[in-house]
Protein backbone atom coordinates (compact mmCIF):
# COMPACT_ATOMS: atom_id res chain seq x y z
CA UNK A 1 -21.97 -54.02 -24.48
CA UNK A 2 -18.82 -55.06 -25.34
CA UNK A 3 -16.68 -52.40 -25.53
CA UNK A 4 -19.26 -50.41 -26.01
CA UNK A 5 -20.11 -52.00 -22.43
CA UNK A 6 -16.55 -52.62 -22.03
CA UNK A 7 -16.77 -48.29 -22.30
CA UNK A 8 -19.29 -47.60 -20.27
CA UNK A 9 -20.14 -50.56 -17.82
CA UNK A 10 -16.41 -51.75 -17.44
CA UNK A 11 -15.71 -49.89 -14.86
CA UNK A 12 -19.59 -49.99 -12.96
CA UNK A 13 -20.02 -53.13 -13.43
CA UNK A 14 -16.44 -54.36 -12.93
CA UNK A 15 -16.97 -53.20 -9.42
CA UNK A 16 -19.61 -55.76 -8.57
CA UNK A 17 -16.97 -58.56 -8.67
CA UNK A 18 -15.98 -57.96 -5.87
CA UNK A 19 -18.88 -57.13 -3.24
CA UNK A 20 -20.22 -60.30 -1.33
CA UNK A 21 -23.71 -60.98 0.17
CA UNK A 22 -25.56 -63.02 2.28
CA UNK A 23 -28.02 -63.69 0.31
CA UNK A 24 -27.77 -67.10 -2.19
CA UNK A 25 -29.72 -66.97 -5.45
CA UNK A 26 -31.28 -70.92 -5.43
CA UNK A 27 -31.58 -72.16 -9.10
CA UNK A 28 -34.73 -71.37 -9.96
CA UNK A 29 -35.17 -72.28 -13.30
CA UNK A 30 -33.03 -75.02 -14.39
CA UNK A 31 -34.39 -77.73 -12.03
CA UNK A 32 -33.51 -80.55 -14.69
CA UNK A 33 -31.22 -80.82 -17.70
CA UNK A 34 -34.37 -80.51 -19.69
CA UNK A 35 -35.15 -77.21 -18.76
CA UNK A 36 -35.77 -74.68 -22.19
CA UNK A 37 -37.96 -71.64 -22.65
CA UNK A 38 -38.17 -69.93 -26.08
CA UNK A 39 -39.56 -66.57 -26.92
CA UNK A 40 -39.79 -64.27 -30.08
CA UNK A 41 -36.89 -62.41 -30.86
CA UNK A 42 -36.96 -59.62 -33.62
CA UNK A 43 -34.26 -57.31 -34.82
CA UNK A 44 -35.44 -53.66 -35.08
CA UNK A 45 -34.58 -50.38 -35.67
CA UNK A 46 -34.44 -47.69 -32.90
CA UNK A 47 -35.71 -44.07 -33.07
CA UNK A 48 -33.58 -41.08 -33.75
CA UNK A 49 -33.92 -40.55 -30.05
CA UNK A 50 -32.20 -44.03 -29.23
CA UNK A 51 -31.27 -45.06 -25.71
CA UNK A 52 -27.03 -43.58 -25.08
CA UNK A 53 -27.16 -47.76 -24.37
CA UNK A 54 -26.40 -48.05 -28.32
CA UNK A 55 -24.01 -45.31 -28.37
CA UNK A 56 -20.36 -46.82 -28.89
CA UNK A 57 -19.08 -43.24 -26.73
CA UNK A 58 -20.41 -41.57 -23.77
CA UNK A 59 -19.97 -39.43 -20.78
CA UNK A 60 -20.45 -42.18 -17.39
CA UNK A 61 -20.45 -39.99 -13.59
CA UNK A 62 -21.82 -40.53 -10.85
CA UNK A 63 -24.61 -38.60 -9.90
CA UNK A 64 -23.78 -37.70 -5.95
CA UNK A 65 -26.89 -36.76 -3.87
CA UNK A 66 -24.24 -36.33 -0.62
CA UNK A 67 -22.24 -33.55 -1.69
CA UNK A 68 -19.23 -34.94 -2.49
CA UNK A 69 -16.75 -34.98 -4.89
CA UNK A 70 -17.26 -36.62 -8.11
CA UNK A 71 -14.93 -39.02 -8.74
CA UNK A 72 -14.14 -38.35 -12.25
CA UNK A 73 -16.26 -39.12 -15.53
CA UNK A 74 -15.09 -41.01 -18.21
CA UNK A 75 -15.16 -39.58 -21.58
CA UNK A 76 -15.06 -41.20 -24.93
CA UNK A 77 -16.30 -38.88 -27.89
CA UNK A 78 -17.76 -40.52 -31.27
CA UNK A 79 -21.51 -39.38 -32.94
CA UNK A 80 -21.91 -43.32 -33.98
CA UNK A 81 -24.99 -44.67 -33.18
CA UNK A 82 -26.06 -48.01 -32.92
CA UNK A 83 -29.74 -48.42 -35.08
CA UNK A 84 -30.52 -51.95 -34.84
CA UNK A 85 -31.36 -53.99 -32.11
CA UNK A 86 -32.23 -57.72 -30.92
CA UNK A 87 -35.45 -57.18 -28.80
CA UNK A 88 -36.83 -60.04 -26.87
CA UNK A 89 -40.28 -59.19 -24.39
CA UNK A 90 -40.18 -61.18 -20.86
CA UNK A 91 -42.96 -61.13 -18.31
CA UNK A 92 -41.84 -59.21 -14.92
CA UNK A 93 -43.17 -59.15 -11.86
CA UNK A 94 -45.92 -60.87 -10.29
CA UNK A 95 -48.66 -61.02 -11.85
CA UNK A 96 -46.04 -60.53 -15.01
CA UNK A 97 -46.45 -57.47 -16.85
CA UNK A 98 -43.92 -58.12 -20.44
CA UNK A 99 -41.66 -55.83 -20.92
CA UNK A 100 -39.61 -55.26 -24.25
CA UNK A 101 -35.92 -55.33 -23.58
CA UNK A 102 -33.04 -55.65 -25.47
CA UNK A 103 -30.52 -59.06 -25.95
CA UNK A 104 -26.96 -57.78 -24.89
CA UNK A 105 -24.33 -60.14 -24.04
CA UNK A 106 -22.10 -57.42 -23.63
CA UNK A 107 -23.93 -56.07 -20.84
CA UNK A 108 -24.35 -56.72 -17.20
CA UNK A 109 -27.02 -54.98 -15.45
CA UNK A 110 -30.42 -55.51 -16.47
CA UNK A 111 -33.05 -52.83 -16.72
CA UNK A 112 -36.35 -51.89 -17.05
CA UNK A 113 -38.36 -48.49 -17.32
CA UNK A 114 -40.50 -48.19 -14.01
CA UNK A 115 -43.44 -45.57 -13.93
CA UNK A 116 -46.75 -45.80 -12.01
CA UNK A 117 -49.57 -45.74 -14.22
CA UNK A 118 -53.20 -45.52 -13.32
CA UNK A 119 -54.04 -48.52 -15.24
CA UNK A 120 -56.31 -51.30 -13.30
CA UNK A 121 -53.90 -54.37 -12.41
CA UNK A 122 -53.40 -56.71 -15.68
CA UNK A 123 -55.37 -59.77 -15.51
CA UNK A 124 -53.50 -62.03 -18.11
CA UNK A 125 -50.14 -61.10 -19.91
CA UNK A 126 -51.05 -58.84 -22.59
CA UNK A 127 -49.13 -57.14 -25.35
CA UNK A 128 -45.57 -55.27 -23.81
CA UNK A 129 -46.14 -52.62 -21.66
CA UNK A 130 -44.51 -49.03 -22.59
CA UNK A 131 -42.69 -49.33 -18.85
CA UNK A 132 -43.22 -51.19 -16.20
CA UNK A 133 -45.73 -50.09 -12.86
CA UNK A 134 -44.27 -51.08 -9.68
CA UNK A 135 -47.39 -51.23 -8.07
CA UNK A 136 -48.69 -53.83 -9.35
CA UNK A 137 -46.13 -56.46 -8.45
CA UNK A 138 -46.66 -58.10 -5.29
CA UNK A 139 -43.28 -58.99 -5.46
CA UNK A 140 -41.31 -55.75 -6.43
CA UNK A 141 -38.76 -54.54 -3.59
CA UNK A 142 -35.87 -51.47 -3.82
CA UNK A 143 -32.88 -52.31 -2.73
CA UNK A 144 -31.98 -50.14 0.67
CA UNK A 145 -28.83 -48.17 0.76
CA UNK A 146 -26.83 -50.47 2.81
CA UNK A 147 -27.22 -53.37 0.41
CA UNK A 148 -24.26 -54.69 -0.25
CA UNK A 149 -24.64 -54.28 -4.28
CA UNK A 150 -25.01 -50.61 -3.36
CA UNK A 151 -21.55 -50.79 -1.27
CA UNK A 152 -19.22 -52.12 -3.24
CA UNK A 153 -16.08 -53.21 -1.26
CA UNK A 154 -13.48 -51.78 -4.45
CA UNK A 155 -12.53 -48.36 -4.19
CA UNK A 156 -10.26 -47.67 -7.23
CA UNK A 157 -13.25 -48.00 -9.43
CA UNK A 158 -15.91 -45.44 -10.11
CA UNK A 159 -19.71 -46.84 -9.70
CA UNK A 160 -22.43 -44.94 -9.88
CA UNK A 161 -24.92 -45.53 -6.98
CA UNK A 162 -25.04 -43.54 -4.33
CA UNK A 163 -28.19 -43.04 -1.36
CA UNK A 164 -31.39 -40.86 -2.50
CA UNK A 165 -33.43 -38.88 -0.10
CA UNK A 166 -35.29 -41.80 1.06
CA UNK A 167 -32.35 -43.85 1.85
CA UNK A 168 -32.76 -46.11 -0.97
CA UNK A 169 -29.93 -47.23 -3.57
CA UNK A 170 -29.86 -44.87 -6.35
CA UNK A 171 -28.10 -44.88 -10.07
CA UNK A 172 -27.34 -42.51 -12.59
CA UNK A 173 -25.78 -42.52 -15.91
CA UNK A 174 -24.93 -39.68 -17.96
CA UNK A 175 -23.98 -39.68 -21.49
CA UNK A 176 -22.17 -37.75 -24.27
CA UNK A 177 -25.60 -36.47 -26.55
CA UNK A 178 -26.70 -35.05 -22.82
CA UNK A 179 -29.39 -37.69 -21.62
CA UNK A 180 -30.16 -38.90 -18.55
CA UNK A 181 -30.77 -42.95 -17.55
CA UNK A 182 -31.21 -43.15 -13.59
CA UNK A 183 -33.81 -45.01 -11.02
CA UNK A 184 -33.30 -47.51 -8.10
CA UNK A 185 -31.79 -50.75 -7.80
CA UNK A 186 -34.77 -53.50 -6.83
CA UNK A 187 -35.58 -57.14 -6.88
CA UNK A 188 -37.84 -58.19 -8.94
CA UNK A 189 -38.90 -61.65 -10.55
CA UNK A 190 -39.33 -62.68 -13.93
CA UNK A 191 -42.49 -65.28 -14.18
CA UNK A 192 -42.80 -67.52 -17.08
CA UNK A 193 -46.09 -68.93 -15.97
CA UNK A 194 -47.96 -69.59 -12.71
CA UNK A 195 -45.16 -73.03 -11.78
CA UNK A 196 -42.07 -71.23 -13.26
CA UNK A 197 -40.12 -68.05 -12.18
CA UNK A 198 -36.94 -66.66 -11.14
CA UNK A 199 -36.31 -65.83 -7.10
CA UNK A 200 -36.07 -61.61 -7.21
CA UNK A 201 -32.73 -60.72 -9.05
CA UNK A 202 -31.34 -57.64 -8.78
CA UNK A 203 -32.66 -55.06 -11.57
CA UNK A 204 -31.85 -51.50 -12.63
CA UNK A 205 -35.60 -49.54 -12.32
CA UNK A 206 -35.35 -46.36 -14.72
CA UNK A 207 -37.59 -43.64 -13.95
CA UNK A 208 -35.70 -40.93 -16.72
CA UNK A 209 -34.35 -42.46 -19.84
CA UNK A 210 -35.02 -41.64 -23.42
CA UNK A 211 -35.33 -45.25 -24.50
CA UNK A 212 -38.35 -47.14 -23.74
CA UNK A 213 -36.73 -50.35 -24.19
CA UNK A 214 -35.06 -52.00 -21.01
CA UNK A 215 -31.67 -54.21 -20.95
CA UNK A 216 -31.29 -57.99 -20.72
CA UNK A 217 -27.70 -58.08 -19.81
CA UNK A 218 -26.34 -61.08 -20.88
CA UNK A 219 -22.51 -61.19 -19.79
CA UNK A 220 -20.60 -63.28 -17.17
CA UNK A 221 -20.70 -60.66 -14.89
CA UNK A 222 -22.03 -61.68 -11.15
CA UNK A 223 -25.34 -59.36 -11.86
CA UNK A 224 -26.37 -60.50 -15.33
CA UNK A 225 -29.69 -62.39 -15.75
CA UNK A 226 -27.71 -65.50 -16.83
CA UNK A 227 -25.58 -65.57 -13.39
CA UNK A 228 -28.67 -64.49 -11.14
CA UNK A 229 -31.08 -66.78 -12.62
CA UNK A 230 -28.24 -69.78 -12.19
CA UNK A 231 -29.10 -70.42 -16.72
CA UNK A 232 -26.67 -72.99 -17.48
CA UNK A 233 -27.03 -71.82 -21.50
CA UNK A 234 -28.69 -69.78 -23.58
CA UNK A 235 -29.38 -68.95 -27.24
CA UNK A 236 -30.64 -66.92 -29.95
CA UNK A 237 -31.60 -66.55 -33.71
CA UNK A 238 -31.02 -63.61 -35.24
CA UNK A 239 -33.45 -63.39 -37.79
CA UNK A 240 -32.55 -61.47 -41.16
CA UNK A 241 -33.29 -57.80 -42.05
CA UNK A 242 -36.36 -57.28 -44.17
CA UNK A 243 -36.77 -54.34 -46.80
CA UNK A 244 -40.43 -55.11 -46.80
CA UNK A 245 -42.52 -52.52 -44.96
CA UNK A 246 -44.55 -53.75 -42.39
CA UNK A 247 -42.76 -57.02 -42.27
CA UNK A 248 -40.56 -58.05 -39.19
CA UNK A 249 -38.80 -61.23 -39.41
CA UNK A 250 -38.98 -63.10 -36.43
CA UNK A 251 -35.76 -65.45 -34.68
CA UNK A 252 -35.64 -67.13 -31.93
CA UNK A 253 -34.44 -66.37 -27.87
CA UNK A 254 -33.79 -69.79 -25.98
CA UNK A 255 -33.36 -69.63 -22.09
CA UNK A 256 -31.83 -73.23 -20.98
CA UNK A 257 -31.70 -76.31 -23.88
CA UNK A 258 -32.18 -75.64 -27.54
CA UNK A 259 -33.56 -78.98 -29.57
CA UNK A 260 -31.13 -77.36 -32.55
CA UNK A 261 -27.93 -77.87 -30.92
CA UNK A 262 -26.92 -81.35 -32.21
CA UNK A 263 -25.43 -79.43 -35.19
CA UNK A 264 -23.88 -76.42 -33.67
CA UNK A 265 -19.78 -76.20 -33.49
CA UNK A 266 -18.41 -75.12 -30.33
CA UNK A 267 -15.08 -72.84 -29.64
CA UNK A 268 -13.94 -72.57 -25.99
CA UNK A 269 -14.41 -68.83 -24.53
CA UNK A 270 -11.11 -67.35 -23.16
CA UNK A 271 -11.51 -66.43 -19.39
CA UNK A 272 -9.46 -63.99 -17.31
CA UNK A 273 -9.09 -64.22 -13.42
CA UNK A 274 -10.92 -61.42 -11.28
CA UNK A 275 -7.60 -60.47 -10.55
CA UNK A 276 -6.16 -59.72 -13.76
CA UNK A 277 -7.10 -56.06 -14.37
CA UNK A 278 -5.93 -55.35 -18.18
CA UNK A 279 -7.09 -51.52 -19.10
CA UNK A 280 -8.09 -52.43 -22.49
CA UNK A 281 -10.49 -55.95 -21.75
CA UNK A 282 -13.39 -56.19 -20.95
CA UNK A 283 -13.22 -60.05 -18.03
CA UNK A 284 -16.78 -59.83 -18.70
CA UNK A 285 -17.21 -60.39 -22.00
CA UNK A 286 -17.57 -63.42 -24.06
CA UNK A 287 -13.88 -63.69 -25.28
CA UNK A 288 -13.14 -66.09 -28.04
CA UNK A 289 -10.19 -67.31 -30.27
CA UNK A 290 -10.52 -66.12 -33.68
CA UNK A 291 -8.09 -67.06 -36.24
CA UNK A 292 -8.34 -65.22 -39.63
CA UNK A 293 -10.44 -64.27 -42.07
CA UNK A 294 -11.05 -65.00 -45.68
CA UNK A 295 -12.71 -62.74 -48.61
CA UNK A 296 -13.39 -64.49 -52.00
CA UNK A 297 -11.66 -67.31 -50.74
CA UNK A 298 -8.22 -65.41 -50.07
CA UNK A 299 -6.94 -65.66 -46.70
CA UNK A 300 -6.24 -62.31 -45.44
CA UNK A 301 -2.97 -60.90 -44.25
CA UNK A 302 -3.57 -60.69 -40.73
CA UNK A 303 -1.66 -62.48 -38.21
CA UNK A 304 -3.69 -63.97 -35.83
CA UNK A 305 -2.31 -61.96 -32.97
CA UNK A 306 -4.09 -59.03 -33.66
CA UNK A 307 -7.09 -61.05 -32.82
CA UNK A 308 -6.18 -62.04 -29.01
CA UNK A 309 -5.95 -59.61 -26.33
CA UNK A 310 -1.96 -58.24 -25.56
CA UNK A 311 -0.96 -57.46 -22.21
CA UNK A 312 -2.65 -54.33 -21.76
CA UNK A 313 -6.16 -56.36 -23.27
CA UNK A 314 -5.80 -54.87 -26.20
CA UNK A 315 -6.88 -57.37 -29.39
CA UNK A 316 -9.60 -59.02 -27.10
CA UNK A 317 -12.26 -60.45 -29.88
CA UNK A 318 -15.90 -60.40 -28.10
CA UNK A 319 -19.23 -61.62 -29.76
CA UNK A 320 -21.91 -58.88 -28.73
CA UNK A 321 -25.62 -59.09 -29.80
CA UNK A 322 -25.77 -55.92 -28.56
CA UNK A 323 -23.56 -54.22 -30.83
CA UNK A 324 -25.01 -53.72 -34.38
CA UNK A 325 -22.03 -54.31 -36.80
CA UNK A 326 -18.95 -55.88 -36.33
CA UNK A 327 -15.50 -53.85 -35.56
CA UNK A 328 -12.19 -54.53 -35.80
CA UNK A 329 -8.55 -52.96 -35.25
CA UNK A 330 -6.66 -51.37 -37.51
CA UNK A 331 -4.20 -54.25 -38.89
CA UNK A 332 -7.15 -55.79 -39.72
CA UNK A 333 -9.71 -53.33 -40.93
CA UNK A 334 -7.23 -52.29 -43.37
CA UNK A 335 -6.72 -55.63 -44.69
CA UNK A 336 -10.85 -55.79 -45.54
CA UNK A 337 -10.44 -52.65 -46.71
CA UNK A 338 -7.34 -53.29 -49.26
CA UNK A 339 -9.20 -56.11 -50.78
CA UNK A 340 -12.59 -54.41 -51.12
CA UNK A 341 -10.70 -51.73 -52.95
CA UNK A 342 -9.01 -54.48 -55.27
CA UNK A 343 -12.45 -55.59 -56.01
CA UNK A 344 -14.50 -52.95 -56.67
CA UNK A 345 -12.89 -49.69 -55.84
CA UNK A 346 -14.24 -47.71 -58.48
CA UNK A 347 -17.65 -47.79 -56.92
CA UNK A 348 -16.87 -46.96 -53.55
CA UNK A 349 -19.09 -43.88 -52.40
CA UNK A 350 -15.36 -41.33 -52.48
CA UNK A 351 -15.54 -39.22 -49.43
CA UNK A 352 -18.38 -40.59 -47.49
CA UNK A 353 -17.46 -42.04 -43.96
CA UNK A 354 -20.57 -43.49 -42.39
CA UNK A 355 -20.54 -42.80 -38.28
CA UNK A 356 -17.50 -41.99 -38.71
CA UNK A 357 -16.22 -45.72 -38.18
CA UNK A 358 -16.81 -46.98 -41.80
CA UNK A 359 -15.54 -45.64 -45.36
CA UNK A 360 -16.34 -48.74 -47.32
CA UNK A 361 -19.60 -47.64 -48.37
CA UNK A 362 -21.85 -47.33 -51.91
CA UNK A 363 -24.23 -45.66 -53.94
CA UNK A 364 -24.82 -49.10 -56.54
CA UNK A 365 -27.03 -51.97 -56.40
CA UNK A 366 -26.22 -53.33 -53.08
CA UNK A 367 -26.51 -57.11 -54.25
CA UNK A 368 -24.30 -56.86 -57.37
CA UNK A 369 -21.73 -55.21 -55.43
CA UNK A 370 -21.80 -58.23 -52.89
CA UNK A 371 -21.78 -60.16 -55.08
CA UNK A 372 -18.54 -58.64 -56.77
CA UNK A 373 -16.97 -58.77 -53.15
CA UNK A 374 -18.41 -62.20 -52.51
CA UNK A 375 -18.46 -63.91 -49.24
CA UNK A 376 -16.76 -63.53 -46.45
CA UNK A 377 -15.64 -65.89 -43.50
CA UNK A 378 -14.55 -65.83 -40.27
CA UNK A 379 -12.04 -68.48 -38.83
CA UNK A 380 -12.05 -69.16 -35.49
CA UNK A 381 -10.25 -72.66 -33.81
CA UNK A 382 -11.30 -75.97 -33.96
CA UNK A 383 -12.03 -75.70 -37.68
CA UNK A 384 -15.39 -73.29 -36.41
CA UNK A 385 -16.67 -70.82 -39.26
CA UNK A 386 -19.11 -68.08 -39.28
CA UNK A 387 -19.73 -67.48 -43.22
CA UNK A 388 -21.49 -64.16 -44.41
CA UNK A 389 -22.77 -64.97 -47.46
CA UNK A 390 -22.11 -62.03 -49.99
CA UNK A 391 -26.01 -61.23 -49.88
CA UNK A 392 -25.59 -59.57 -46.41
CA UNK A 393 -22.04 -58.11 -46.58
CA UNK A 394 -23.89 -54.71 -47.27
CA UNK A 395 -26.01 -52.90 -44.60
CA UNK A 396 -28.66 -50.52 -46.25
CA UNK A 397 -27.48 -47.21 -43.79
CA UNK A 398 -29.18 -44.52 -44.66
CA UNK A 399 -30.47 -43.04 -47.90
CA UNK A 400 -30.02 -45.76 -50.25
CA UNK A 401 -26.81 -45.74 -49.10
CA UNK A 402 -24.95 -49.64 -48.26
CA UNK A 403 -21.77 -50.10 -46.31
CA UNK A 404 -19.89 -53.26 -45.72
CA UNK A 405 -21.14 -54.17 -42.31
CA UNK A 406 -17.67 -53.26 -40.66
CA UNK A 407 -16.17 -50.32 -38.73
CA UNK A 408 -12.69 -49.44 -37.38
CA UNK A 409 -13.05 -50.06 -33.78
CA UNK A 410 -10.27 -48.00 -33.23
CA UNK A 411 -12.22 -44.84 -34.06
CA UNK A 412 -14.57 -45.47 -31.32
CA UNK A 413 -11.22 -45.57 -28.53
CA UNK A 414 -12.13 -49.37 -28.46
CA UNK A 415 -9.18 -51.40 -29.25
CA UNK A 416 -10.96 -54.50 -29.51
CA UNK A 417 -12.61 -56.18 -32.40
CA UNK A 418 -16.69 -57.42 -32.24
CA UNK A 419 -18.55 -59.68 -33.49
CA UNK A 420 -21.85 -57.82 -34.28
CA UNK A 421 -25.81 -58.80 -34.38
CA UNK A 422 -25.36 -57.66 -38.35
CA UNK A 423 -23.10 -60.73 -39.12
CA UNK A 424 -24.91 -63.25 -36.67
CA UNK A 425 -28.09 -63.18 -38.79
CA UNK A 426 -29.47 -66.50 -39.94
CA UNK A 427 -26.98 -68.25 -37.31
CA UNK A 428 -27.63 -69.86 -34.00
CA UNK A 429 -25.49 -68.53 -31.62
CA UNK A 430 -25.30 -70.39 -27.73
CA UNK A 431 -23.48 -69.36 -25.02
CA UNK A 432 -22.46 -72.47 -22.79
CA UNK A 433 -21.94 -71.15 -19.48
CA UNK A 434 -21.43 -74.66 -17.58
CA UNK A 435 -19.01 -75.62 -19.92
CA UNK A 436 -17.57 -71.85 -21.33
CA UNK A 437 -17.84 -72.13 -24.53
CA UNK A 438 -19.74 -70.79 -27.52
CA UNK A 439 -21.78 -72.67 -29.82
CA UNK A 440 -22.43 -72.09 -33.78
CA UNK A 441 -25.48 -73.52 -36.47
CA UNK A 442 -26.52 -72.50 -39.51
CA UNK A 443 -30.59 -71.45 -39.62
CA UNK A 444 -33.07 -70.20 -41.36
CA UNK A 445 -33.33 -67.80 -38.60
CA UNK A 446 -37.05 -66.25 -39.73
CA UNK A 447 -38.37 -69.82 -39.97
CA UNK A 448 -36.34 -71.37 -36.37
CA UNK A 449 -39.65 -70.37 -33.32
């Protein structure tokens, strides 16, 4: 999550950097250089309820069983809400029960949704499972209170664990619409067949959440699967939006090589010591260097500073796949925004503001308006590109309403521009971790499993 992590996991998950343990994670999975697992990936939309996860603002505290002080909440206000979502489904436990979860690579913590359920134990991986049922994993453990993930050695951050009654390590999250995710930290494997699985990794086990959909955090951080599972690199398809009903394209989610890569581009990710505390960047994110951006073949008046992080991390340019359209800053936002007005002003939708992040929005036919703004690419070093073909520089939001697929990020308190799931469709996207860097390719994204 991106800022939208960077909001409201920075500071949790931030923590974790610095706590040490005595336990060492073995590489499970990536015993050769030939290692790959793929899985189904498919972009879809989440319920009017949706998880506070894909909310860009929240209310984060600490929910103290001990009777102390709360250390104080942070507080971002904004009604946006995040629709779409990359959902991948992963078999947990042992014997694996698959659980639906969603791709974020600007997350950390992974979770799942943990209830007992009087079901008899499952006898071959069946369709995803609603939540997940402890009970049936011979190798599900919760983590005790005086684990050291549960005792995190930084005190001038706020994280939200703290002990529950039965001395185990609790966590709570509260957010700005009112709800509730909280459960135990636990270990818990993920087994890709009966030769192949992860050791335990540590695992956020929600027993109140209104989303039924776990996390697969994806970031650097020292708890995401990536780092746990020791995954050298990792990919994914996003798969393009259908208007079809009852039709839901399907991409691809690579864990370890991907046979595609011989034609993907690479730009170096920008990394930032544990020790350099900016209060506007997210260290955990997966930074990168991007240059400009053209419209109709006009480079746009935007000096490239505004996309690299200042001094206070302000700037900082993240692609998220958990983070449905892409936002920028103001100096550049208003750039877009100039020349979508020089292009086709007169049919902008005049007072509408969608989320309150977006004002370039329409009533017309969606693909003769893109094609009036016509495509739009984004530069990054090394010669890299990510083109958005005019197509799918309109998102169909609500009503027959279409905006371009771009917010201000700076109406969300995020003063960062990201690189959204909307304009990674039809792309391979790989994430490098050996060698830090991020790869690009071209795909036909419904057609790559």
């Amino acid at each position: 999550m991106t800022l939208k992590t960077m909001l409201f996991f920075f500071f949790f998950l931030t923590a974790f950097l610095s706590f040490s343990t005595q336990e060492t994670i073995k590489p499970p999975l990536n015993k050769n250089n030939n290692f790959s697992l793929s899985f189904p990936l498919t972009s879809r939309s989440l319920s009017s309820q949706t998880s506070p996860k894909f909310y860009s603002s929240f209310v984060a505290q600490t929910k103290r069983n001990t009777g102390k002080k709360a250390a104080p909440s942070l507080n971002y206000r904004s009604k946006f809400r995040y629709s779409m979502a990359l959902i991948v489904s992963l078999p947990i436990g042992t014997p694996p029960q698959t659980q639906d979860m969603v791709l974020d690579t600007g997350s950390q913590l992974s979770w799942i949704q943990c209830h007992k359920k009087a079901a008899a134990s499952p006898k071959k991986l069946g369709p995803p499972r609603a939540s997940f049922d402890p009970s049936l994993s011979s190798s599900f453990s919760v983590l005790p209170c005086n684990h050291p993930v549960c005792k995190p050695r930084i005190t001038d951050f706020t994280l939200p664990t703290d002990c529950d009654k039965n001395r185990l390590c609790h966590y709570s999250y509260f957010y700005a619409d009112g709800t509730l995710a909280e459960g135990n930290l636990v270990r818990e494997k993920f087994t890709f067949s009966p030769s192949q699985s992860t050791l335990p990794l540590v695992l956020g086990c929600a027993k109140d959440s209104s989303e039924d959909k776990g996390i697969l955090g994806m970031n650097v951080g020292r708890l995401s699967f990536g780092s746990q599972a020791k995954v050298s690199k990792f990919s994914y398809c996003v798969p393009p939006r259908s208007s079809r009903v009852g039709f839901t394209p399907t991409g691809s989610f690579y864990l370890g090589e991907n046979p595609n890569s011989a034609g993907f581009q690479y730009v170096n990710l920008l990394t930032f010591p544990q020790s350099q505390r900016m209060p506007n960047l997210d260290p955990l994110a997966y930074t990168v260097v991007l240059q400009g951006i053209r419209m109709s073949g006009k480079k746009l008046n935007i000096p490239a500073s505004v996309f690299r992080p200042d001094a206070s991390g302000s700037g900082q340019t993240i692609v998220d796949s958990g983070s449905e359209f892409t936002y920028l800053v103001d100096e550049a936002y208003n750039q877009i925004k100039a020349q979508v007005v020089r292009l086709v002003g007169p049919k902008l939708k005049k007072g509408y503001v969608y989320g309150g992040v977006s004002d370039m929005c329409f009533d017309g036919n969606a693909l003769v308006i893109g094609r009036l703004i016509g495509d739009m690419v984004l530069e990054f070093d090394k010669g890299v590109e990510i083109v958005i073909p005019k197509e799918r520089m309109l998102a169909n939001v609500e009503g027959g309403v279409h905006c371009v697929g771009i917010g201000r990020s700076d109406m969300l308190g995020i003063p960062s521009n990201i690189i959204g799931n909307f304009h990674q469709q039809n792309l391979w996207v790989e994430f490098d971790l050996t060698n830090k860097r991020v790869g690009f390719g071209k795909a036909d994204c419904s057609r790559s499993a």
